[in-house]
PDB file of N, CA and C in Angstrom:
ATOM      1  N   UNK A   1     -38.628 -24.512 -17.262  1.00  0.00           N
ATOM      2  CA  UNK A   1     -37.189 -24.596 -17.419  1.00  0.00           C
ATOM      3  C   UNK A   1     -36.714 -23.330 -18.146  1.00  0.00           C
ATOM      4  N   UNK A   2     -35.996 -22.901 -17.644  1.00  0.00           N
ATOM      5  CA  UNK A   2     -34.763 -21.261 -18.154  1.00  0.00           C
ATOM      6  C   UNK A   2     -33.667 -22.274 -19.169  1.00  0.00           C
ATOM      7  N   UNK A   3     -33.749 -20.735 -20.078  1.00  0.00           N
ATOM      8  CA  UNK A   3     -33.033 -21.173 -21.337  1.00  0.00           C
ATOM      9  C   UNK A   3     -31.849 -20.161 -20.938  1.00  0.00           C
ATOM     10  N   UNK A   4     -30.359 -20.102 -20.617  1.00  0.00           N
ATOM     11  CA  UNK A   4     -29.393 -19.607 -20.292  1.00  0.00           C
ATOM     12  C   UNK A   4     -28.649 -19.543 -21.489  1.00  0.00           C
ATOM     13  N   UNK A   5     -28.186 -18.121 -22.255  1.00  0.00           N
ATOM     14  CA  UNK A   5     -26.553 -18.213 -22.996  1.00  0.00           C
ATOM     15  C   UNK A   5     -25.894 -17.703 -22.578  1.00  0.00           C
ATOM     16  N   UNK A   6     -24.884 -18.200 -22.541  1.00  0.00           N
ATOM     17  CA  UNK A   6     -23.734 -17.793 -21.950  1.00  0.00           C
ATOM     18  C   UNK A   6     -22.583 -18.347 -23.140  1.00  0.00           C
ATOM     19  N   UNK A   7     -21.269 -16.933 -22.990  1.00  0.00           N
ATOM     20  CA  UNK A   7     -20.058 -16.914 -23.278  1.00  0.00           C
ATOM     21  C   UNK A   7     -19.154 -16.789 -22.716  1.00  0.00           C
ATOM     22  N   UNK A   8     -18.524 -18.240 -23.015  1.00  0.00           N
ATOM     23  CA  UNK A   8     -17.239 -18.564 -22.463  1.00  0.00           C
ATOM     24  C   UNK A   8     -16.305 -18.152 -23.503  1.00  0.00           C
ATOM     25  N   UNK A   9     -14.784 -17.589 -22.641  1.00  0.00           N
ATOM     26  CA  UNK A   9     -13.557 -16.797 -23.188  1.00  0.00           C
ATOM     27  C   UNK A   9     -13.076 -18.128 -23.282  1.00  0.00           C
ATOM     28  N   UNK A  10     -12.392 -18.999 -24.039  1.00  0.00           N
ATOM     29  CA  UNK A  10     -11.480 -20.124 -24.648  1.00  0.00           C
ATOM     30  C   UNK A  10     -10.066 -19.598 -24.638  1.00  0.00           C
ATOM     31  N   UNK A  11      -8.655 -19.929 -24.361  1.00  0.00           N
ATOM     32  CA  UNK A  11      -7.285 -19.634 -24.519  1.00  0.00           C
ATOM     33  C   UNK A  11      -6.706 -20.842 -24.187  1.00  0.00           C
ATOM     34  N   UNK A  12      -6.316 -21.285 -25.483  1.00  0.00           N
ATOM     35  CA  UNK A  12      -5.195 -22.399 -25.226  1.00  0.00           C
ATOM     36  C   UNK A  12      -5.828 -23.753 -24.754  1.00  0.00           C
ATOM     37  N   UNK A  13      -7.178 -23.919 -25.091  1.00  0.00           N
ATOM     38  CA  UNK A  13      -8.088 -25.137 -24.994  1.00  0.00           C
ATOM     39  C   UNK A  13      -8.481 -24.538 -23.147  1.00  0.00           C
ATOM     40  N   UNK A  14      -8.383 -23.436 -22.616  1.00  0.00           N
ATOM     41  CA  UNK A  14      -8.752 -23.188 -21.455  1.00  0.00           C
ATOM     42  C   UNK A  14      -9.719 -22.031 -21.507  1.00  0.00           C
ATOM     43  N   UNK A  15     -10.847 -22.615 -20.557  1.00  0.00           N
ATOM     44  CA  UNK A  15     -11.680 -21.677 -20.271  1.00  0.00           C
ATOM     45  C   UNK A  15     -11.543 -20.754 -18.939  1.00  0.00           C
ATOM     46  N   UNK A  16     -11.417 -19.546 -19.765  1.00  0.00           N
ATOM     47  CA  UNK A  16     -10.941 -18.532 -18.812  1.00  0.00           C
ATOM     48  C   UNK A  16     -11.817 -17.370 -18.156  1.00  0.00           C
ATOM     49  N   UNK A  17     -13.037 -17.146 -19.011  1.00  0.00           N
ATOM     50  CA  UNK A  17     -14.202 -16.680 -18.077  1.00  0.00           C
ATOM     51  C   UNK A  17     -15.522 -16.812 -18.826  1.00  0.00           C
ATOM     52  N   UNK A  18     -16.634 -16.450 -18.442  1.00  0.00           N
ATOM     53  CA  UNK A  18     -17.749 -16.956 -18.793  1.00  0.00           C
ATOM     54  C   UNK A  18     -18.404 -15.466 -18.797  1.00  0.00           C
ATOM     55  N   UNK A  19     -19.354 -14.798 -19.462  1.00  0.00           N
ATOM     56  CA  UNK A  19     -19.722 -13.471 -19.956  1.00  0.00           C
ATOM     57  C   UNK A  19     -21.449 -14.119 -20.237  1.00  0.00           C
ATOM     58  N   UNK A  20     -22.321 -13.364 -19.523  1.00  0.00           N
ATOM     59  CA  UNK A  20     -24.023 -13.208 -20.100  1.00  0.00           C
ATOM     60  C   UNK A  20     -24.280 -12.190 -21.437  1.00  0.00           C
ATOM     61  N   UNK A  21     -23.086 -11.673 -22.005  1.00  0.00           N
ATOM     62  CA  UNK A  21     -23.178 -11.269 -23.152  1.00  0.00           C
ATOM     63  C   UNK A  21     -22.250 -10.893 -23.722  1.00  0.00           C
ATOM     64  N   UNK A  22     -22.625 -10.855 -25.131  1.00  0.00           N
ATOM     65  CA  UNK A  22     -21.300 -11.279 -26.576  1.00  0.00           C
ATOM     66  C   UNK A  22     -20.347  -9.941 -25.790  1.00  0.00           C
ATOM     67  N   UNK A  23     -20.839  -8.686 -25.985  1.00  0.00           N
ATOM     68  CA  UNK A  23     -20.040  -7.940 -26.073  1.00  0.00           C
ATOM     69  C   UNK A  23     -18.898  -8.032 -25.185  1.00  0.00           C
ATOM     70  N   UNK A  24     -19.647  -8.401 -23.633  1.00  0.00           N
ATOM     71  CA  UNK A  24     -18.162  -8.263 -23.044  1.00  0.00           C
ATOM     72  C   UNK A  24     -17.623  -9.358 -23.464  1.00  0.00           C
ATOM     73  N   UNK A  25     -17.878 -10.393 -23.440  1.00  0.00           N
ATOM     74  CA  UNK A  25     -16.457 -11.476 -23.871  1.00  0.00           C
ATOM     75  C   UNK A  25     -16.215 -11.173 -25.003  1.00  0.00           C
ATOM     76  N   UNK A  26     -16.417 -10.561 -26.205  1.00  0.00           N
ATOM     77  CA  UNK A  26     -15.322 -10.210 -27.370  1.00  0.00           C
ATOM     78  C   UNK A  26     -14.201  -9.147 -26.648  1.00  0.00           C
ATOM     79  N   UNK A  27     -15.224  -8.055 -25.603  1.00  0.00           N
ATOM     80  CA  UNK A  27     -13.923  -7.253 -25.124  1.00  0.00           C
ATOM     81  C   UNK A  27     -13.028  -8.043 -24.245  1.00  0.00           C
ATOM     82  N   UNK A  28     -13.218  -8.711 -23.460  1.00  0.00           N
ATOM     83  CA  UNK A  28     -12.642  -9.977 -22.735  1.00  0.00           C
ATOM     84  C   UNK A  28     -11.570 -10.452 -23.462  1.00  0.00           C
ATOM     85  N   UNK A  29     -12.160 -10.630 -24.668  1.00  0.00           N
ATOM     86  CA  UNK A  29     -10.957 -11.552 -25.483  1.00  0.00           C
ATOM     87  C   UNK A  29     -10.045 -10.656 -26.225  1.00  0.00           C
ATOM     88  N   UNK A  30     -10.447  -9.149 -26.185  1.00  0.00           N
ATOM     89  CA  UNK A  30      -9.543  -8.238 -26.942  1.00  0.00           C
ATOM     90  C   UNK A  30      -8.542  -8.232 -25.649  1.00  0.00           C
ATOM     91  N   UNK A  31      -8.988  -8.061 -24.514  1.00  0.00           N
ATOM     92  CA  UNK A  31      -8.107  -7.200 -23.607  1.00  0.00           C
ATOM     93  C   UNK A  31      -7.033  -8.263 -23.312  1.00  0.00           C
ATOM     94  N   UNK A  32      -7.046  -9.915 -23.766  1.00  0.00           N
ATOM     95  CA  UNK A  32      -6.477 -10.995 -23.286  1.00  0.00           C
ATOM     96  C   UNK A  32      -5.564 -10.639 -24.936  1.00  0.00           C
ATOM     97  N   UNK A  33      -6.025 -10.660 -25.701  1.00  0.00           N
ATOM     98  CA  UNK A  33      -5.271 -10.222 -27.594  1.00  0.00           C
ATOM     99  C   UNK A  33      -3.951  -9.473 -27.145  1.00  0.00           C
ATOM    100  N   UNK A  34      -4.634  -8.322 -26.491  1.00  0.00           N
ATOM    101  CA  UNK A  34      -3.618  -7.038 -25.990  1.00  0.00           C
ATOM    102  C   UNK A  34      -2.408  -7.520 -25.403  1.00  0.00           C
ATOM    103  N   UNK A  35      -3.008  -8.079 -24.084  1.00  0.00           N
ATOM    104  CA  UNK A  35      -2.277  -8.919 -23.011  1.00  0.00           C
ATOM    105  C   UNK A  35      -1.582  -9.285 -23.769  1.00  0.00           C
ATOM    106  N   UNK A  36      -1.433 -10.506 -24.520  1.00  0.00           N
ATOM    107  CA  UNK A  36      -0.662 -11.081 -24.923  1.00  0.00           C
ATOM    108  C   UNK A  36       0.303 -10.212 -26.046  1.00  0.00           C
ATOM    109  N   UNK A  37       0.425  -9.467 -26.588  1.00  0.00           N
ATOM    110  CA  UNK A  37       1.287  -8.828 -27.881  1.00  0.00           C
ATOM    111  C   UNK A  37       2.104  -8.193 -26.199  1.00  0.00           C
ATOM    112  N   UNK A  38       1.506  -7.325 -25.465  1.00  0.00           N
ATOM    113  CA  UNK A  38       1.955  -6.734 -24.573  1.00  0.00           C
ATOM    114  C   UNK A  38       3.390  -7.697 -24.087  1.00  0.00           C
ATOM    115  N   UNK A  39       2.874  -8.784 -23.822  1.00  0.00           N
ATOM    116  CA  UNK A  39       4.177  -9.487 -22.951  1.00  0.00           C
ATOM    117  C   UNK A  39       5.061 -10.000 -23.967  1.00  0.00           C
ATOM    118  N   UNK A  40       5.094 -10.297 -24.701  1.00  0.00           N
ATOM    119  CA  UNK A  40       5.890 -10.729 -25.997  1.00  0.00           C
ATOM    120  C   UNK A  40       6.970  -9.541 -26.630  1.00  0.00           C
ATOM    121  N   UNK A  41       6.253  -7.748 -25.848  1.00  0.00           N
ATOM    122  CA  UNK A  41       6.915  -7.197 -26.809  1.00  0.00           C
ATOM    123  C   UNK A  41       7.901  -6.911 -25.336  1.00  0.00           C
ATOM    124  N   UNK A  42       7.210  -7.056 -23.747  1.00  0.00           N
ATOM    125  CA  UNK A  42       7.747  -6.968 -22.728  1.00  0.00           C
ATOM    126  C   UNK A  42       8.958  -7.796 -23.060  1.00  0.00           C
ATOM    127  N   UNK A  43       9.149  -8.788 -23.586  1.00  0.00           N
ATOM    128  CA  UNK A  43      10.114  -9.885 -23.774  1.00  0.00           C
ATOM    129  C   UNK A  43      11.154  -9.603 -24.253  1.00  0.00           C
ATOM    130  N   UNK A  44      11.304  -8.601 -25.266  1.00  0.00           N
ATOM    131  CA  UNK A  44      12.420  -8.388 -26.141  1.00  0.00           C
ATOM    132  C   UNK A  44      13.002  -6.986 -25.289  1.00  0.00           C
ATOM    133  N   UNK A  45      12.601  -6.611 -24.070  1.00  0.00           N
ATOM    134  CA  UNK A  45      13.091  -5.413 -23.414  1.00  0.00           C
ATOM    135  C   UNK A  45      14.422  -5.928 -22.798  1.00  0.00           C
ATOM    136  N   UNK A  46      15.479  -5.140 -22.119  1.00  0.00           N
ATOM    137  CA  UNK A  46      16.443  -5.650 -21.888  1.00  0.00           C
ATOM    138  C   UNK A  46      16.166  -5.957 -20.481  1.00  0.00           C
ATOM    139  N   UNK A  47      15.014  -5.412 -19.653  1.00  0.00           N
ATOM    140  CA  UNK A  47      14.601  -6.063 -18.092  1.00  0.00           C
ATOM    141  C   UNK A  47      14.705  -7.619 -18.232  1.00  0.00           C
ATOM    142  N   UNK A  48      15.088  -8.008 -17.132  1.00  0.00           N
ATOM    143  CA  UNK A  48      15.599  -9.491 -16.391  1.00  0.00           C
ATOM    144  C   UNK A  48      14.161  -9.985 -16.099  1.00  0.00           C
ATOM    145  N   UNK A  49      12.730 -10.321 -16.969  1.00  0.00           N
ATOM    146  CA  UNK A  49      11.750 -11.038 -16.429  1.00  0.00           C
ATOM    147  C   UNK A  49      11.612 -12.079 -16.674  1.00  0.00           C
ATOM    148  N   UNK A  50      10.876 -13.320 -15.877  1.00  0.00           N
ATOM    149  CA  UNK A  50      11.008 -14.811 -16.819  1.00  0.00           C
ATOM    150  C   UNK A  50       9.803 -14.676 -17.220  1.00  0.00           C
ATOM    151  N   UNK A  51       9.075 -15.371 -17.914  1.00  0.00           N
ATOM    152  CA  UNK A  51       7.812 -15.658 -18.478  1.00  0.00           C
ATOM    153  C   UNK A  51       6.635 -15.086 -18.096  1.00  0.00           C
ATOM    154  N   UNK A  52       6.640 -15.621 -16.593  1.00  0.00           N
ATOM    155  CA  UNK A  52       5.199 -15.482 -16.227  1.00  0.00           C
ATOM    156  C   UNK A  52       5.289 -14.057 -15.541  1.00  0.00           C
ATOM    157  N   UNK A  53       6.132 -12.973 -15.223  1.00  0.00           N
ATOM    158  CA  UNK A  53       6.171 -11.943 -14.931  1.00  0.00           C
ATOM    159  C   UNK A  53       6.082 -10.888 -16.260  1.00  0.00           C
ATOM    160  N   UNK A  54       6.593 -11.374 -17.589  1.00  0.00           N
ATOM    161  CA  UNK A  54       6.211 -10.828 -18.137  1.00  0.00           C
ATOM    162  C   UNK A  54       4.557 -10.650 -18.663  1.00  0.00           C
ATOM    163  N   UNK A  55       4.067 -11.780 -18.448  1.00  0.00           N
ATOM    164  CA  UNK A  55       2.583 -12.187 -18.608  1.00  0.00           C
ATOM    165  C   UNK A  55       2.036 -11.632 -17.702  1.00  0.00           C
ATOM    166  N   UNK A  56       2.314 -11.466 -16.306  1.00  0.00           N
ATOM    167  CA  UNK A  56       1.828 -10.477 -15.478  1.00  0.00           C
ATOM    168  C   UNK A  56       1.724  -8.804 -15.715  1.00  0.00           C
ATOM    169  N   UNK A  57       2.438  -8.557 -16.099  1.00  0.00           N
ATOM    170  CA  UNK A  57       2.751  -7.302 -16.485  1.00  0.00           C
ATOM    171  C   UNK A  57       2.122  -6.675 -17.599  1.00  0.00           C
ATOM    172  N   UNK A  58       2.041  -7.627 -18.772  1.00  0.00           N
ATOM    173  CA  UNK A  58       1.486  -7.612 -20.161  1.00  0.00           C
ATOM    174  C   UNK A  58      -0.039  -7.568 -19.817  1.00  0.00           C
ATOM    175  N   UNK A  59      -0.346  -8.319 -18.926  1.00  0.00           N
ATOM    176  CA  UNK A  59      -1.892  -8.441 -18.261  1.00  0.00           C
ATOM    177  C   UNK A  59      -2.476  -6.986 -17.703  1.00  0.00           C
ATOM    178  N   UNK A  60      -1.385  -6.629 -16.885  1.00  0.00           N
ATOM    179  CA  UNK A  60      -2.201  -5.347 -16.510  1.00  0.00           C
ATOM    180  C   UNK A  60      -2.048  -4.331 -17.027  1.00  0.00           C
ATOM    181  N   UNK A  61      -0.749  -3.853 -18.004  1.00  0.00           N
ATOM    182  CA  UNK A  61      -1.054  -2.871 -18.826  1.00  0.00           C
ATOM    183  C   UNK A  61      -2.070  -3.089 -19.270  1.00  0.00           C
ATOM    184  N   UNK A  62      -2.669  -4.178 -20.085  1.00  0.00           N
ATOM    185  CA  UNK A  62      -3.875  -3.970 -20.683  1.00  0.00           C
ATOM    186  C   UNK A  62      -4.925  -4.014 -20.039  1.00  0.00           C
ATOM    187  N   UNK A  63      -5.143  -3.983 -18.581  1.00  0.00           N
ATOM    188  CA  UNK A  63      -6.305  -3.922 -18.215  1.00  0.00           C
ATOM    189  C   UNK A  63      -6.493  -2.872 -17.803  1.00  0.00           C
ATOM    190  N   UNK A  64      -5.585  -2.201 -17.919  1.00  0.00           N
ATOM    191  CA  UNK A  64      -5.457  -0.480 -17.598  1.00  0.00           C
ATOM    192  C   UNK A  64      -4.935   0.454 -18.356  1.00  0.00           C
ATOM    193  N   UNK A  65      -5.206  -0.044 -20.176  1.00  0.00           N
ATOM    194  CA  UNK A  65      -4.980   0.549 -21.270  1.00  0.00           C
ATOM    195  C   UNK A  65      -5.371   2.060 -21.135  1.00  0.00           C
ATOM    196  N   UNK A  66      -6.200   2.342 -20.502  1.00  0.00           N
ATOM    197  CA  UNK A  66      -7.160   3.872 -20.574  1.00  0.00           C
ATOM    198  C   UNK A  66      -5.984   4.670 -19.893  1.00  0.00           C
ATOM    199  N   UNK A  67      -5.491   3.852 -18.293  1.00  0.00           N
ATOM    200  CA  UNK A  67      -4.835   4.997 -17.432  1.00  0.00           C
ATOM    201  C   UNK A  67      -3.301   5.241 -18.437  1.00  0.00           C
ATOM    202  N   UNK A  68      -3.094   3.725 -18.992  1.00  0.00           N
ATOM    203  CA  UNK A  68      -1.530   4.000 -19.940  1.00  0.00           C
ATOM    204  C   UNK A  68      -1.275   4.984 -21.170  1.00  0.00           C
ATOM    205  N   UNK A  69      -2.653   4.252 -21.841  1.00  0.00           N
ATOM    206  CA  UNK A  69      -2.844   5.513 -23.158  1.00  0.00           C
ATOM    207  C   UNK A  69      -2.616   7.114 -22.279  1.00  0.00           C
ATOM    208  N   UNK A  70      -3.177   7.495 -21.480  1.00  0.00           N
ATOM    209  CA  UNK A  70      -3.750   8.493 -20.768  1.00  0.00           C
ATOM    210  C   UNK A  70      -1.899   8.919 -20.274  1.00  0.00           C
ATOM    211  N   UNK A  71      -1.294   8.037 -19.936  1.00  0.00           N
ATOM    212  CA  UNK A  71      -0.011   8.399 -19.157  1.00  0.00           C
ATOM    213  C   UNK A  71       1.032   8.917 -20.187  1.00  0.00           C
ATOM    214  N   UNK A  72       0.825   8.075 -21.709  1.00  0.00           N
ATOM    215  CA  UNK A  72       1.355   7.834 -22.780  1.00  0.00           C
ATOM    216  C   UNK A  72       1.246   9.377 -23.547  1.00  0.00           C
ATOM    217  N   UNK A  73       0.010   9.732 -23.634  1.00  0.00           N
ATOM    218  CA  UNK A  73      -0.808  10.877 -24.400  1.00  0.00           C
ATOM    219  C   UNK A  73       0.071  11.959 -23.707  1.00  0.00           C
ATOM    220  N   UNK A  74       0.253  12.280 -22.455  1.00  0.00           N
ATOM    221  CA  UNK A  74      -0.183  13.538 -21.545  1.00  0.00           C
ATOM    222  C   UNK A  74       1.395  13.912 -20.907  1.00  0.00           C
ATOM    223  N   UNK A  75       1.961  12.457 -20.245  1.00  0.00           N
ATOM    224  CA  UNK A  75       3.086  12.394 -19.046  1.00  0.00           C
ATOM    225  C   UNK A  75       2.303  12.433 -17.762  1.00  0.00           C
ATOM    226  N   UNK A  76       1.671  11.782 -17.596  1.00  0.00           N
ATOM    227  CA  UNK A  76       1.007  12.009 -15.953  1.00  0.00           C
ATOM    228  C   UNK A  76      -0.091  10.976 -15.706  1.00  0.00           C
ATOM    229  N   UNK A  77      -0.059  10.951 -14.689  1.00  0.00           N
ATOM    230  CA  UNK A  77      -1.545   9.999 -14.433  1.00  0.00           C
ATOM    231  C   UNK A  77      -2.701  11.278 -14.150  1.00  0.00           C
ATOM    232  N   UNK A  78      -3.682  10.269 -14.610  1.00  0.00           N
ATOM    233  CA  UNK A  78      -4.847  10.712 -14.817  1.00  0.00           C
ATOM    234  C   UNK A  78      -5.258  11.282 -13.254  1.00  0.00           C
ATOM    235  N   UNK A  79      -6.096  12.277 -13.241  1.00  0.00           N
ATOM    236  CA  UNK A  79      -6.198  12.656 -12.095  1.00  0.00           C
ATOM    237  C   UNK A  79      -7.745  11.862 -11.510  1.00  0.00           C
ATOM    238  N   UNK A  80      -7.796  11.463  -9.852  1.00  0.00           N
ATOM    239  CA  UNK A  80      -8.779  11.049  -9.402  1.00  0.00           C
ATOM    240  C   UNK A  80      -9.668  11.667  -9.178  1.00  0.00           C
ATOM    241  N   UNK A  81     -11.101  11.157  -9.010  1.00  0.00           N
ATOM    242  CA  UNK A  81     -12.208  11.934  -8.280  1.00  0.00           C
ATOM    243  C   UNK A  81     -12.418  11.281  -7.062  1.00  0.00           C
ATOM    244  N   UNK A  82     -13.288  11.989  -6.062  1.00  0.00           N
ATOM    245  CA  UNK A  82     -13.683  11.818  -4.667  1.00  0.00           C
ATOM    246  C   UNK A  82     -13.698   9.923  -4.391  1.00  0.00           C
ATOM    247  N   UNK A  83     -14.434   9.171  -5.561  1.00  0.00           N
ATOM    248  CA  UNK A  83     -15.184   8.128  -5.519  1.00  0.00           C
ATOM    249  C   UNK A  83     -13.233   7.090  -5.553  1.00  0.00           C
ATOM    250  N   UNK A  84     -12.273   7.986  -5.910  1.00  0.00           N
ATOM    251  CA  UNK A  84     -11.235   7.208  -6.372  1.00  0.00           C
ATOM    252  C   UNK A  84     -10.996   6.466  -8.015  1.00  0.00           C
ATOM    253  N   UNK A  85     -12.146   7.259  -8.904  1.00  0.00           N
ATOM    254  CA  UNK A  85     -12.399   6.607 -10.248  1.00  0.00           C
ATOM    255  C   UNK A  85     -11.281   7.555 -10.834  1.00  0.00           C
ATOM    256  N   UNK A  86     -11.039   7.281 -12.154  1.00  0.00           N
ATOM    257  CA  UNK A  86     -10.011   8.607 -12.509  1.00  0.00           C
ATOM    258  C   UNK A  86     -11.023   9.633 -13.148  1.00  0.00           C
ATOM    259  N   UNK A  87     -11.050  10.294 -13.439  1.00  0.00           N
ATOM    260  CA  UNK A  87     -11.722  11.662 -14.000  1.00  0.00           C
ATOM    261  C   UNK A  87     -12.590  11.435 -15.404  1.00  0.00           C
ATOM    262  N   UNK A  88     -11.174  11.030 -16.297  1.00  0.00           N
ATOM    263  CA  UNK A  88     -11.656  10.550 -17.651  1.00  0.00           C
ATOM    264  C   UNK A  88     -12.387   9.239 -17.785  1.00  0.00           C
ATOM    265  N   UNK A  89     -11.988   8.849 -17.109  1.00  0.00           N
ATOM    266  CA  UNK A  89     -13.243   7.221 -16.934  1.00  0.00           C
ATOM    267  C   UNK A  89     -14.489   7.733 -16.499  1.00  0.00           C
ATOM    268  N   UNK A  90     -14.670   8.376 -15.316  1.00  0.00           N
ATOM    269  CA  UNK A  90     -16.511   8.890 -15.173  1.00  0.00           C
ATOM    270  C   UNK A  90     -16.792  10.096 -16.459  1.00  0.00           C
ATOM    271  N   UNK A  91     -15.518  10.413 -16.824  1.00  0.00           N
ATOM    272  CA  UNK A  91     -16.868  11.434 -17.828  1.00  0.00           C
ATOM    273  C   UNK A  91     -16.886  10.733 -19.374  1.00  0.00           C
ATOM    274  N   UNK A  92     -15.973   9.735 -19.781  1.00  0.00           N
ATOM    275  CA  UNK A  92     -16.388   8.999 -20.758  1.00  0.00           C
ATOM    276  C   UNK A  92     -18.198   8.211 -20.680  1.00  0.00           C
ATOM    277  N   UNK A  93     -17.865   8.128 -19.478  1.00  0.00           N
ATOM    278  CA  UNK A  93     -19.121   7.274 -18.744  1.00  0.00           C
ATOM    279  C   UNK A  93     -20.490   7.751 -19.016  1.00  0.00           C
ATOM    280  N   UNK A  94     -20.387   8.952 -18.430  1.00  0.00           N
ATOM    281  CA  UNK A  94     -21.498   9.919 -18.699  1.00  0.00           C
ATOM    282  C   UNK A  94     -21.699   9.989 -19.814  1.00  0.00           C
ATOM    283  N   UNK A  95     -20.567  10.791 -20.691  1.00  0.00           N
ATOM    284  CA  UNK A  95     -20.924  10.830 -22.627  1.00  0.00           C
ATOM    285  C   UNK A  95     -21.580   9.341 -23.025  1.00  0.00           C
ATOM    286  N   UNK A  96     -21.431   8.934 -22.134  1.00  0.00           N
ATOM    287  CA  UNK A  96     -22.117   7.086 -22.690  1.00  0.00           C
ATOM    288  C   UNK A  96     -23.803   7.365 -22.705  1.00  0.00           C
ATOM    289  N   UNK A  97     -23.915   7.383 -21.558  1.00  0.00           N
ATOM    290  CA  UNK A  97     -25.179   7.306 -21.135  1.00  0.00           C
ATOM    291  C   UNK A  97     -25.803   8.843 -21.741  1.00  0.00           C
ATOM    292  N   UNK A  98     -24.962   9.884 -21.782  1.00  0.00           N
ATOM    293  CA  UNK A  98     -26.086  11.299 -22.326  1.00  0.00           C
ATOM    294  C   UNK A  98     -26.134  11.194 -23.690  1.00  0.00           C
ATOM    295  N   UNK A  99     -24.912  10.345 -24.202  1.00  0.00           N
ATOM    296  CA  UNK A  99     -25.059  10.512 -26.033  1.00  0.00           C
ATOM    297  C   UNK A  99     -25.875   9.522 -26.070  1.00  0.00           C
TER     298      UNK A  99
END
């Protein structure tokens, strides 16, 4: 018999994904942290959204914090490579693996 751990992401008594290790579900649960301040602050903007569009929205800025910071930092989107990754995402990548 296999001994399995697993982490489950919890929100609001709901289980929202399941992770084979800590790290990603703490990042899991940061990027859902984010999400959420994100749509709350979406809320007080003077755009016409109801709830769950702002929660949509709040969702994917943060799941694409890197390309926003990056848009935020610079004025531009990040430029692509061949593969369609953005540039700064494969060479963070690399510094991962060479440092």
């Amino acid at each position: 018999m296999a001994v399995e751990i697993k982490y489950v992401v919890v929100r609001k008594g709901e289980e929202k994904m399941t992770f084979a290790s800590k790290k990603e579900a703490d990042a899991f649960d940061k990027m859902l942290d984010m999400a959420e301040v994100l749509s709350g602050w979406l809320a007080t903007s003077p755009l016409a959204m109801d709830e769950q569009q702002n929660e949509a929205l709040g969702l994917f800025m943060a799941e694409n914090k890197d390309t926003l910071q990056q848009v935020l930092r610079t004025g531009r989107l990040p430029e692509e490579n061949a593969s369609g990754e953005n540039a700064d995402a494969a060479e963070s990548k690399l510094r991962a693996v060479a440092g």
